[in-house]
Protein backbone atom coordinates (compact mmCIF):
# COMPACT_ATOMS: atom_id res chain seq x y z
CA UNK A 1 63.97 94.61 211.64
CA UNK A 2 66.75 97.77 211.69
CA UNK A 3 66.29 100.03 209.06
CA UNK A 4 68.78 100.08 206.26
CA UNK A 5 70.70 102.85 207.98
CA UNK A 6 71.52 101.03 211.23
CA UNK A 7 71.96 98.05 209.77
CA UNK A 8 75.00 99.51 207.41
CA UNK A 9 75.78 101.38 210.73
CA UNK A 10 76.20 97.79 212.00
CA UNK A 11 77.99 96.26 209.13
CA UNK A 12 80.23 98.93 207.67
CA UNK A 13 80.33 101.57 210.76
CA UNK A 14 83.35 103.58 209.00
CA UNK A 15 81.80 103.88 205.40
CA UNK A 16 80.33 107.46 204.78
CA UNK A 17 77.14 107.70 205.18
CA UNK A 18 77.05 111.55 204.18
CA UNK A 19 79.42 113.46 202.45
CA UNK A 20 78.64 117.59 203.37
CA UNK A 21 80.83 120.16 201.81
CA UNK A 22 83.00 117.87 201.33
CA UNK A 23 83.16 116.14 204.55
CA UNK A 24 81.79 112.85 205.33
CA UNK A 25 79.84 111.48 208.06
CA UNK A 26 80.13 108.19 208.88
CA UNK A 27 77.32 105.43 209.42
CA UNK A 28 78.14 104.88 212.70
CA UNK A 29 77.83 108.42 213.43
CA UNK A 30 74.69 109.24 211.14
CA UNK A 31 73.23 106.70 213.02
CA UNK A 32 73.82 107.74 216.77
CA UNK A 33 72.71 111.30 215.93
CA UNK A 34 69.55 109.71 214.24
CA UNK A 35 69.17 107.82 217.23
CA UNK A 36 69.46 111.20 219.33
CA UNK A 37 67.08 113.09 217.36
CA UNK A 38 64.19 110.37 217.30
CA UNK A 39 65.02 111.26 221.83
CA UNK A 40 64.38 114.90 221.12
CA UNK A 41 61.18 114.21 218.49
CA UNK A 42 59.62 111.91 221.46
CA UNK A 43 60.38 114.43 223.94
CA UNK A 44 58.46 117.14 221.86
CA UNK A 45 55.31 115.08 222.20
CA UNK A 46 55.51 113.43 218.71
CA UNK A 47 53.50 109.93 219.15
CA UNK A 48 53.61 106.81 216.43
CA UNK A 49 51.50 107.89 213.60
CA UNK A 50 51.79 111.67 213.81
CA UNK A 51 53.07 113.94 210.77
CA UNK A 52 55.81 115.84 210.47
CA UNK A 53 56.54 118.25 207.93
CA UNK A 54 59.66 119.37 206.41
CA UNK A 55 60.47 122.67 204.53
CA UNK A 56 63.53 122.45 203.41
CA UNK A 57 66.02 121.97 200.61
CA UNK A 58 67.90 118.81 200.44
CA UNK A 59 70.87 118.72 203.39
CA UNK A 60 72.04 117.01 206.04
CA UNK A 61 69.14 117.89 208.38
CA UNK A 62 66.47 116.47 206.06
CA UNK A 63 68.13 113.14 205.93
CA UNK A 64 68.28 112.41 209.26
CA UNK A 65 64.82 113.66 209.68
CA UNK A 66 63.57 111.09 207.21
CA UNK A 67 65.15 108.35 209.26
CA UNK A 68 64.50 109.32 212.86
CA UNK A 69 60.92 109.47 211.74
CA UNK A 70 61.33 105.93 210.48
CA UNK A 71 62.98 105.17 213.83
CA UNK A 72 59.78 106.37 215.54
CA UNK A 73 56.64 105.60 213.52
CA UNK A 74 56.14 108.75 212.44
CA UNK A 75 55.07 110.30 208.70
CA UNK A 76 57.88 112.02 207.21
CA UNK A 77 56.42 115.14 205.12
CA UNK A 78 58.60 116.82 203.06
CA UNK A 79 57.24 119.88 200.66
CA UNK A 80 58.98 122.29 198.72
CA UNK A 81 60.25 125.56 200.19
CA UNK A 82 59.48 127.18 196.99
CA UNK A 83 55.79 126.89 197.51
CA UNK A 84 54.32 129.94 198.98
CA UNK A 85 53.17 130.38 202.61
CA UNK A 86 49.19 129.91 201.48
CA UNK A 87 49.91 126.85 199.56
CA UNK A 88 51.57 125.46 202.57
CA UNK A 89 49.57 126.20 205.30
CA UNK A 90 46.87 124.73 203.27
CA UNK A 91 48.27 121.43 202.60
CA UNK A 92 48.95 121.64 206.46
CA UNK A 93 45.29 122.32 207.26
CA UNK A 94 44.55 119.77 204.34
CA UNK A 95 46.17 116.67 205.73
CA UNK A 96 46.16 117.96 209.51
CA UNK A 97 49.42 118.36 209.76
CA UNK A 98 50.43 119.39 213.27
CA UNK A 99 54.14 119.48 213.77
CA UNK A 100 56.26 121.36 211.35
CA UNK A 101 60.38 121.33 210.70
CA UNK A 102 61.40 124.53 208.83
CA UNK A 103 64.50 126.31 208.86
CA UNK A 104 63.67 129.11 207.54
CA UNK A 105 62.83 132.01 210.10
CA UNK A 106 60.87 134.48 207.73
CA UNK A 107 58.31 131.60 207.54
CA UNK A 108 56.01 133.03 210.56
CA UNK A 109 52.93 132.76 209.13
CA UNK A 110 53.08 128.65 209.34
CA UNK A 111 53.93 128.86 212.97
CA UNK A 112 50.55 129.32 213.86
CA UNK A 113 49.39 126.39 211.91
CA UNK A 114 51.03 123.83 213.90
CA UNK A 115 53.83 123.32 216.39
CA UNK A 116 57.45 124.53 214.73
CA UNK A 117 60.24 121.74 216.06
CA UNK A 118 63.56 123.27 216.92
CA UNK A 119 66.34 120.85 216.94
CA UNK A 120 69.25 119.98 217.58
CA UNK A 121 71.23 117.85 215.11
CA UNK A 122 74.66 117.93 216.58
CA UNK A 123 73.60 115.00 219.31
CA UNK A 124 74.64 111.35 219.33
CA UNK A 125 72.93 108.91 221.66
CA UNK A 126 74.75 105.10 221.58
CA UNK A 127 71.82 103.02 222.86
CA UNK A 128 70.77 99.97 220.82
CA UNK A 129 68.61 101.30 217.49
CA UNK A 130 65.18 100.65 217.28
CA UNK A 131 62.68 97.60 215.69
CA UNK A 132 60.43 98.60 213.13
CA UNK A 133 57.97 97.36 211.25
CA UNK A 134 58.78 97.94 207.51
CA UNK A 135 55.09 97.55 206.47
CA UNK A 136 54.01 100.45 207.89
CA UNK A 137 53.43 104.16 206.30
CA UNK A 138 56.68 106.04 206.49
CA UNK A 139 56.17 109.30 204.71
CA UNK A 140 54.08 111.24 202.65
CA UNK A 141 54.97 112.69 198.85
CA UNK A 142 52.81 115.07 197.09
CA UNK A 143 52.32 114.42 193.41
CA UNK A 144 49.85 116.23 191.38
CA UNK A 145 49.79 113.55 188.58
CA UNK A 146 47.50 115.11 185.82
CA UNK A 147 45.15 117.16 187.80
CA UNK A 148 47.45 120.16 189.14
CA UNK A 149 45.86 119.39 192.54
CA UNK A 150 48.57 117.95 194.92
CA UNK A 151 47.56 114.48 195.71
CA UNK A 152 49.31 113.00 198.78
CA UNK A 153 50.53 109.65 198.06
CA UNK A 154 51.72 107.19 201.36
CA UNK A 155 54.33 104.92 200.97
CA UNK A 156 55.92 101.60 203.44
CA UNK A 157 59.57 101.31 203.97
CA UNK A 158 59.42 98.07 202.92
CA UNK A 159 58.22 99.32 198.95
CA UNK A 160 61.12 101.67 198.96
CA UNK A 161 63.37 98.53 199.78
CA UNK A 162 61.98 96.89 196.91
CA UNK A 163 62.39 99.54 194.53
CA UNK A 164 65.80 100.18 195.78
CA UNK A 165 66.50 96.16 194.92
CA UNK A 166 65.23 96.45 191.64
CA UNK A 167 66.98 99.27 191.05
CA UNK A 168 70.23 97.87 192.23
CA UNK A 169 69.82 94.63 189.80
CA UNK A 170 70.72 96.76 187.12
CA UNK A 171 72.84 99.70 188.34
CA UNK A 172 74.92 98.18 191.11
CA UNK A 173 75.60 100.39 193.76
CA UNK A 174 78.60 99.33 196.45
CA UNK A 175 79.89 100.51 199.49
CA UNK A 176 82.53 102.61 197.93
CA UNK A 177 80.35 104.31 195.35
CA UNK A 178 78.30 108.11 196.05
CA UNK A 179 75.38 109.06 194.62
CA UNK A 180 74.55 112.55 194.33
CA UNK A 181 71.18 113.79 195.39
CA UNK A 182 70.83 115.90 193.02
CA UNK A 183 66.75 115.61 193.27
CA UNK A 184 64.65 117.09 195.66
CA UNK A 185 63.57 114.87 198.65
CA UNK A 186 60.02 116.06 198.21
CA UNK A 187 60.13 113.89 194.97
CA UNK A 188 60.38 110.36 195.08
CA UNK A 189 63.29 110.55 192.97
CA UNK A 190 65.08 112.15 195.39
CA UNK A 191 64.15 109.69 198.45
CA UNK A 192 65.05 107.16 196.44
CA UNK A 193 68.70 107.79 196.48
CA UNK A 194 68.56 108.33 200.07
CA UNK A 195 66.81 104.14 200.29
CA UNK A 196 69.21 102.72 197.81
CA UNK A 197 72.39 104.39 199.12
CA UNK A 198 71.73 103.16 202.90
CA UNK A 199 70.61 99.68 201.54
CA UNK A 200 74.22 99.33 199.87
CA UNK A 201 76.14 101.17 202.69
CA UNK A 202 76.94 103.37 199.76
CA UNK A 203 77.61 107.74 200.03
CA UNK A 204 74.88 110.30 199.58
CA UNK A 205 76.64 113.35 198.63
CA UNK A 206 74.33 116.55 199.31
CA UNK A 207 74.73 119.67 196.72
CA UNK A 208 77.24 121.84 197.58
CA UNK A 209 75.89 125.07 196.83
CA UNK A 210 79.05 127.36 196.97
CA UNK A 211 80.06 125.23 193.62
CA UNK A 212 78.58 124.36 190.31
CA UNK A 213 77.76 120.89 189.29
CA UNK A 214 81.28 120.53 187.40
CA UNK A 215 83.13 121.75 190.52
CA UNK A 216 81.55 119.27 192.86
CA UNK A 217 81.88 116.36 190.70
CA UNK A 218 85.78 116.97 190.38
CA UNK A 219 85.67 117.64 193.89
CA UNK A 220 83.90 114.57 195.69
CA UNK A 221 83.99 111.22 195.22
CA UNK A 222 80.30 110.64 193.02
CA UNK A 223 79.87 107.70 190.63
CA UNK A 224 76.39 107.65 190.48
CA UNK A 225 74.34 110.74 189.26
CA UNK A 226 70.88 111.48 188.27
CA UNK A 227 69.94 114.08 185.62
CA UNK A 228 68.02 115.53 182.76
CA UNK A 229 69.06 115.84 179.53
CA UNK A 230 69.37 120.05 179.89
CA UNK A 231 72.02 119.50 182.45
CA UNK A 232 73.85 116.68 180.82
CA UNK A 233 74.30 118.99 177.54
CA UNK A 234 75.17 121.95 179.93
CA UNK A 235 78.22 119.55 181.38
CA UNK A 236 79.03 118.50 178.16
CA UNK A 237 79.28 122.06 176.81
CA UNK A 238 81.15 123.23 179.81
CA UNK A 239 83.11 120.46 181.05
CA UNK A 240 83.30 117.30 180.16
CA UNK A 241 86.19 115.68 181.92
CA UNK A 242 83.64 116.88 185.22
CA UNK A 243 81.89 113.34 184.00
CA UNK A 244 85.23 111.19 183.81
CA UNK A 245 84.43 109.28 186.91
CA UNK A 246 80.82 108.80 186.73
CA UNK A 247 79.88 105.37 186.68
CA UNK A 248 76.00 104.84 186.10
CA UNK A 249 73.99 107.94 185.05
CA UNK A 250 69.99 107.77 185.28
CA UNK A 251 69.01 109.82 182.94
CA UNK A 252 65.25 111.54 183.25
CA UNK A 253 62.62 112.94 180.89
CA UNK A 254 61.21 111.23 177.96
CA UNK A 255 63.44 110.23 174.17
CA UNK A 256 66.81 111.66 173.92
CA UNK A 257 68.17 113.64 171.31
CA UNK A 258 70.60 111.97 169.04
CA UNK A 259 72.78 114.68 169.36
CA UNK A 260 73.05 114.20 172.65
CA UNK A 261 73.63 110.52 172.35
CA UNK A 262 76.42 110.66 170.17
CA UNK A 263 78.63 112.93 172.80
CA UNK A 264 78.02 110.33 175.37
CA UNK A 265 79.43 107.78 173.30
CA UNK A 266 83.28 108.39 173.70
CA UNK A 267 82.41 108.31 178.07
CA UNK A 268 83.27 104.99 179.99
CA UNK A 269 80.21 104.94 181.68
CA UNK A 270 76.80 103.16 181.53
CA UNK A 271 73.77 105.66 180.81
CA UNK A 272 69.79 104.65 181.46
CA UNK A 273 66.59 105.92 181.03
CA UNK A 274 63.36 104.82 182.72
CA UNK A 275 60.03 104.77 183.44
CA UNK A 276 58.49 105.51 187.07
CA UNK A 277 56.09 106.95 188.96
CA UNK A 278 55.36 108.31 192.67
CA UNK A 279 52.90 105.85 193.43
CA UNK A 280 55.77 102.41 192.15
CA UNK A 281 58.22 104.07 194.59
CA UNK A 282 60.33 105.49 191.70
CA UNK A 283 61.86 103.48 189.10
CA UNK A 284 59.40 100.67 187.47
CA UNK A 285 61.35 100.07 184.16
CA UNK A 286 64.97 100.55 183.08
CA UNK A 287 67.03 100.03 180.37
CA UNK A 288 70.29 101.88 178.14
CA UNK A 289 69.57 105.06 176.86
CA UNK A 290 68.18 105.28 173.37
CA UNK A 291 66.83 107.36 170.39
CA UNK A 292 63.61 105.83 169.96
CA UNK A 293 62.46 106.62 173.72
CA UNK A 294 62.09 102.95 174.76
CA UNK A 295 62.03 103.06 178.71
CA UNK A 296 64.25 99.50 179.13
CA UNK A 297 62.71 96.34 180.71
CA UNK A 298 60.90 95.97 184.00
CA UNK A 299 62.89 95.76 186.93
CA UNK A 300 62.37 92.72 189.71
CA UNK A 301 59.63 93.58 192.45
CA UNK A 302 57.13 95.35 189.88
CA UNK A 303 54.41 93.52 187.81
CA UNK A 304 53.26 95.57 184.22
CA UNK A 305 50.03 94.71 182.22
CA UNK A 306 48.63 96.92 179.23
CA UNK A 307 45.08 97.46 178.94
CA UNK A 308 43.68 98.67 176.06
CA UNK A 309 47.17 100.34 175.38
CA UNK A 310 46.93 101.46 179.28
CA UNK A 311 49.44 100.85 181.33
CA UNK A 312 48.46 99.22 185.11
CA UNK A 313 50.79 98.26 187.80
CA UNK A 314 51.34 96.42 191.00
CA UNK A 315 53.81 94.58 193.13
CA UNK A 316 56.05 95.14 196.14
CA UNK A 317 56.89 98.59 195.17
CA UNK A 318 53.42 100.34 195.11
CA UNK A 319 51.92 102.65 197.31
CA UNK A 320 49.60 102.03 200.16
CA UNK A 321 47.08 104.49 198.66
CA UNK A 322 46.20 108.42 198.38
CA UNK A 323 46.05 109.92 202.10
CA UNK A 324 42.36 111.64 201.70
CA UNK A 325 41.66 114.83 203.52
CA UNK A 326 39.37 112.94 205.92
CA UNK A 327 42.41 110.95 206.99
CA UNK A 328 41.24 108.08 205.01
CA UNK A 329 43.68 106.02 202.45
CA UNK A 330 42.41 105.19 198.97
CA UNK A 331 44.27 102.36 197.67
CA UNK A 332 43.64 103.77 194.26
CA UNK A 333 43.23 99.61 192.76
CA UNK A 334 40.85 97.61 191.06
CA UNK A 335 39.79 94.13 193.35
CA UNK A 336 42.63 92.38 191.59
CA UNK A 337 45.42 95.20 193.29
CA UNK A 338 46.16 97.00 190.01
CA UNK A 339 47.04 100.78 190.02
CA UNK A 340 46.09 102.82 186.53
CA UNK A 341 48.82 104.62 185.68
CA UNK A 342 47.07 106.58 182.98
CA UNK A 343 50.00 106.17 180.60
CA UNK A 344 49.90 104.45 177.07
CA UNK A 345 52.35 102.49 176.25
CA UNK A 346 53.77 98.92 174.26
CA UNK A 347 55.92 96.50 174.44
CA UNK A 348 58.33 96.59 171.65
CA UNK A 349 59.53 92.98 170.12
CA UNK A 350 62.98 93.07 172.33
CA UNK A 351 60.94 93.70 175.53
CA UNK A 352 61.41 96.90 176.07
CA UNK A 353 58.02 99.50 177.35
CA UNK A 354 57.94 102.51 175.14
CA UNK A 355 55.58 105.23 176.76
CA UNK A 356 53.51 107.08 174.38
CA UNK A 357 52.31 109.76 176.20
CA UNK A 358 49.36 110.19 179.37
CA UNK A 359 46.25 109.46 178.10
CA UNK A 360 44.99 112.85 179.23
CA UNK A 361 47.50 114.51 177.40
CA UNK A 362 45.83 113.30 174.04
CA UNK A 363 43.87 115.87 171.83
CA UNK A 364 41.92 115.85 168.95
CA UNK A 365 42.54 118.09 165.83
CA UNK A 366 40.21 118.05 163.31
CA UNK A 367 38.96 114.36 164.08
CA UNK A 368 42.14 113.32 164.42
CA UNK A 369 44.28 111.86 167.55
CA UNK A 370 47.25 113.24 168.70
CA UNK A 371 49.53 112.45 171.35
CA UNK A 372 51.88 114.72 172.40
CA UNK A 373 55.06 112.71 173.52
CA UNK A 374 54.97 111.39 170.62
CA UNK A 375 55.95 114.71 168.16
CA UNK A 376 58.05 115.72 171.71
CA UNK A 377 60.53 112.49 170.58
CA UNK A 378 60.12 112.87 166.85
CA UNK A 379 61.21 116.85 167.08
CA UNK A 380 64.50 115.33 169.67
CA UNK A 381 65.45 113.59 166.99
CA UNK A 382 66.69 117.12 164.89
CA UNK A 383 70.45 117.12 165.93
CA UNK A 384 69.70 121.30 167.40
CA UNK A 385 66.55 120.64 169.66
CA UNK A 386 67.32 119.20 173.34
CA UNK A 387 63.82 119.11 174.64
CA UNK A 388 60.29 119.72 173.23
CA UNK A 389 57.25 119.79 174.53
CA UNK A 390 53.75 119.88 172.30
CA UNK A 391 49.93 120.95 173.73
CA UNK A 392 46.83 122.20 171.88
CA UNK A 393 46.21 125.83 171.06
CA UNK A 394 42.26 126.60 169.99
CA UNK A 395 41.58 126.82 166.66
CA UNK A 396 38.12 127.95 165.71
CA UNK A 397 38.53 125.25 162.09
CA UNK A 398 40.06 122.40 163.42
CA UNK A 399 38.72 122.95 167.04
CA UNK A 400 42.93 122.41 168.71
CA UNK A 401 46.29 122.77 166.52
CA UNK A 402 49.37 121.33 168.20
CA UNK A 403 52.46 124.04 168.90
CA UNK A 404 55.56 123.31 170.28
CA UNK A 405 57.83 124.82 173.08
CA UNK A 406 61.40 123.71 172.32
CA UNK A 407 65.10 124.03 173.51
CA UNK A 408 67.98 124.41 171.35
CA UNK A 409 71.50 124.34 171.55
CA UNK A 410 71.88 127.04 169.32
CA UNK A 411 69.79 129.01 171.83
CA UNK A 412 67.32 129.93 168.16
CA UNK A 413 64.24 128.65 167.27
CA UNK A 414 64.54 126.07 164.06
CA UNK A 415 63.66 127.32 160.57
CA UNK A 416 60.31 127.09 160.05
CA UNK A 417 60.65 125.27 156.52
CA UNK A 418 63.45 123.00 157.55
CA UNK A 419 61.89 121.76 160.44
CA UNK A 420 58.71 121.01 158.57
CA UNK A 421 60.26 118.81 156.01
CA UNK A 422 62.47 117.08 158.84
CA UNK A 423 59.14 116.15 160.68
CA UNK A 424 57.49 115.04 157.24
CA UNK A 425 60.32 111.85 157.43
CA UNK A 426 58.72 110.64 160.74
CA UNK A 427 55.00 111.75 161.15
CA UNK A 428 51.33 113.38 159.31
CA UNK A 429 51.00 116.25 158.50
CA UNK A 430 48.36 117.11 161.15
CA UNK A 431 50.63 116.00 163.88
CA UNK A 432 53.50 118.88 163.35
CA UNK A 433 53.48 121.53 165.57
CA UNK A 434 52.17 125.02 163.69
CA UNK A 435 53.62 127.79 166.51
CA UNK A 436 57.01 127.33 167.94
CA UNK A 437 57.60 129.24 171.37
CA UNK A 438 60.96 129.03 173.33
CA UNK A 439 62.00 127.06 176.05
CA UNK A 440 61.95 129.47 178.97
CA UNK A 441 64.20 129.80 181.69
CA UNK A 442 62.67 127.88 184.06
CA UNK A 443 64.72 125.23 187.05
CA UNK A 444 64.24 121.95 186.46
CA UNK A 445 63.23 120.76 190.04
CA UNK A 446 62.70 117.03 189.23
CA UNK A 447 63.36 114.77 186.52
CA UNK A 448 59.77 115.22 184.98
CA UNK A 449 59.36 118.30 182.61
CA UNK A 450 56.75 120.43 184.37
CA UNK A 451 54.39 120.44 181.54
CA UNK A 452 51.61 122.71 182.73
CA UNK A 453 54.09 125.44 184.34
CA UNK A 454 55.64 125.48 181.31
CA UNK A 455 53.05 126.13 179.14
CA UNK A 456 51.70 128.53 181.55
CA UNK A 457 55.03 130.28 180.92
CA UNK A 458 54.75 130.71 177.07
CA UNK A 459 51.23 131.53 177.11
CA UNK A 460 50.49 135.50 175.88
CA UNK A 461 54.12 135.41 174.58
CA UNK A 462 54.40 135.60 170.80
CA UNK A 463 55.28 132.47 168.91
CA UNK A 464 57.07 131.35 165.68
């Protein structure tokens, strides 16, 4: 088979691939400079089965990098340019990592690692695209699940197909519609606008970052967009005829607030939620936003079982397995294919998966359980707090007592007595929070809240 890109290239060679500060590329000519650059990756010395990695933030360059390596069998391995030069050069040395893509010059130290690519990504070449074999490994995505340590996670074109299918049975996604990749393509979130939009011929607009979010939504033609719930409020505070022609918004991170909900009720568009993960390819369930922090219904292509309230997975979208440092891969399944996914979870009577929290996230407080995500939706529902987030503080009586890190709109920290008898309407007494810290001003790189950095942030600050 072509991959997706040269077969839109063949079947809509005029739609825009790419849209670039506001200019847009067209399939046909994405995929003859794709086609060029695989000629300059082969003539580097790059063989089937090598890995190349890519420091960069998301642009045009990246994206054509993730397909030439398609193109040629190789391992497409993006990490963030925010991680320091000794993080990197030991995930290099980690997963032998010998060719590297970086545009940034002031990144010497890596060039003795491995062999720095400089390319050109001007080129076109017209002759006839390539055959590939969609089973094979196509790229490499760090996720550091629970642990903090960076597991590597391998994935086949053909599960991001299937994930891009699924996802497509629910929000449709045409020709004439843009999606804007507003997610890294070192998460699999962001990849996986990159898969669905060639799949449907459809636009991915890169950030534009000589304008704000607002700007670039007036500006260019997006009707699909992916976001947390900070920047949805921040649009909605700021403006909130930017979201007029938004179509389908994904909307990331765990319950929403009702206050939130009720100012997207008077926008013509359709808003979801869902539930994924790295190793599922991105989106596993999906369903309309709501309060109650259901994650909507599984989506085609993914099989769900819970296990003594733990939630396992398998089907066409998951991974091939965890690239070990001896070059091994570790499926990561039991003998009957299933993947643990660590999360608890249910299935509600209307079919929908509501995710209680990961099971290592659970502490105990004076003999009692407590699961985090669970006070994180109950404090959303207070009309002031956009996002919360809950972990255990020592206590030398009760061993942990839960606190709280939370986001306003009111930019304050609630009253201690009024929050208290808000949370006595929807939980124990042991579960609420007993220190409130604020949210700190931190990027929001994926659609995940970065739980330990952000506790790491509030710790040795003084609480409420």
């Amino acid at each position: 088979m072509l991959s997706p890109l040269h077969q839109s290239a063949r079947q809509h060679p005029a739609a825009i691939a790419l849209m670039v500060n506001g200019r847009g590329l067209s399939y046909r000519n994405l995929s003859q400079q794709v086609l060029a650059l695989g000629i300059q990756l082969r003539e580097a010395g790059l063989q089937p089965g090598d890995k190349l990695a890519c420091i960069a933030g998301n642009g045009a360059e990246l994206v054509k990098l993730y397909w030439a390596c398609i193109d040629n069998g190789l391992l497409f391995c993006p990490l963030s340019p925010k991680f320091p030069d000794s993080q990197l050069t030991g995930l290099l040395q980690r997963f032998a990592i010998q060719y590297l893509w970086c545009p940034d010059d002031a990144r010497q130290s890596l060039w003795q690692q491995c062999h720095r690519l400089v390319l050109n990504f001007s080129l076109s070449a017209t002759h006839a695209a390539p055959d590939i074999i969609a089973e094979h490994p196509v790229d490499i995505i760090l996720t550091s699940g629970s642990s903090g340590t960076p597991k590597a996670a391998m994935h086949s074109l053909a599960g991001h197909l299937a994930n891009a299918e699924g996802s497509r049975s629910l929000i449709a996604l045409q020709t004439d519609d843009g999606w804007l990749a507003s997610l890294p393509l070192f998460h699999v979130g962001g990849l996986a606008i990159i898969n669905r939009c060639a799949l449907a011929a459809a636009t991915v607009v890169l950030p534009d970052s000589n304008l704000t979010l607002s700007q670039q939504l007036k500006r260019d033609p997006i009707s699909h967009l992916s976001l947390v719930a900070t920047q949805l409020q921040q649009l909605l505070d700021d403006a909130p005829t930017s979201l007029l022609l938004i179509k389908y918004l994904l909307l990331g991170g765990s319950a929403i607030s009702q206050s939130l909900l009720d100012r997207l009720q008077p926008l013509d568009m359709q808003v979801f939620t869902s539930y994924g993960m790295t190793e599922m390819g991105s989106q596993i369930t999906t369903g309309p936003v709501r309060t109650d922090g259901s994650s909507g219904k599984l989506l085609p292509g993914r099989e769900l079982q819970i296990r003594d309230n733990i939630i396992w997975l398998r089907g066409a979208t998951l991974f091939l397995g965890y690239l070990q440092d001896d070059g091994r891969v570790d499926k990561a399944t039991d003998e009957a294919g299933w993947f643990c996914s660590k999360d608890r979870g249910f299935w509600d009577e209307q079919g929908r998966l509501h995710i209680q929290g990961r099971a290592d996230n659970m502490f105990i407080c004076g003999g009692e359980n407590i699961q985090p995500e669970e006070v994180e939706a109950a404090l959303k529902l207070h009309p002031d707090i956009l996002e919360a987030l809950v972990f255990p503080e020592p206590d030398g009586k009760f061993g942990y007592l839960p606190s709280a890190v939370v986001k306003t709109r009111s930019g304050q920290l609630p009253d201690a007595a009024e929050i208290k008898a808000f949370l006595s309407q929807h939980m124990a007494s042991f579960k609420r929070p007993r220190r409130y810290y604020v949210w700190p001003a931190t990027e929001q790189a994926g659609l995940k809240v970065q739980r330990q950095q952000i506790i790491a942030q509030v710790a040795g600050t003084d609480p409420h």
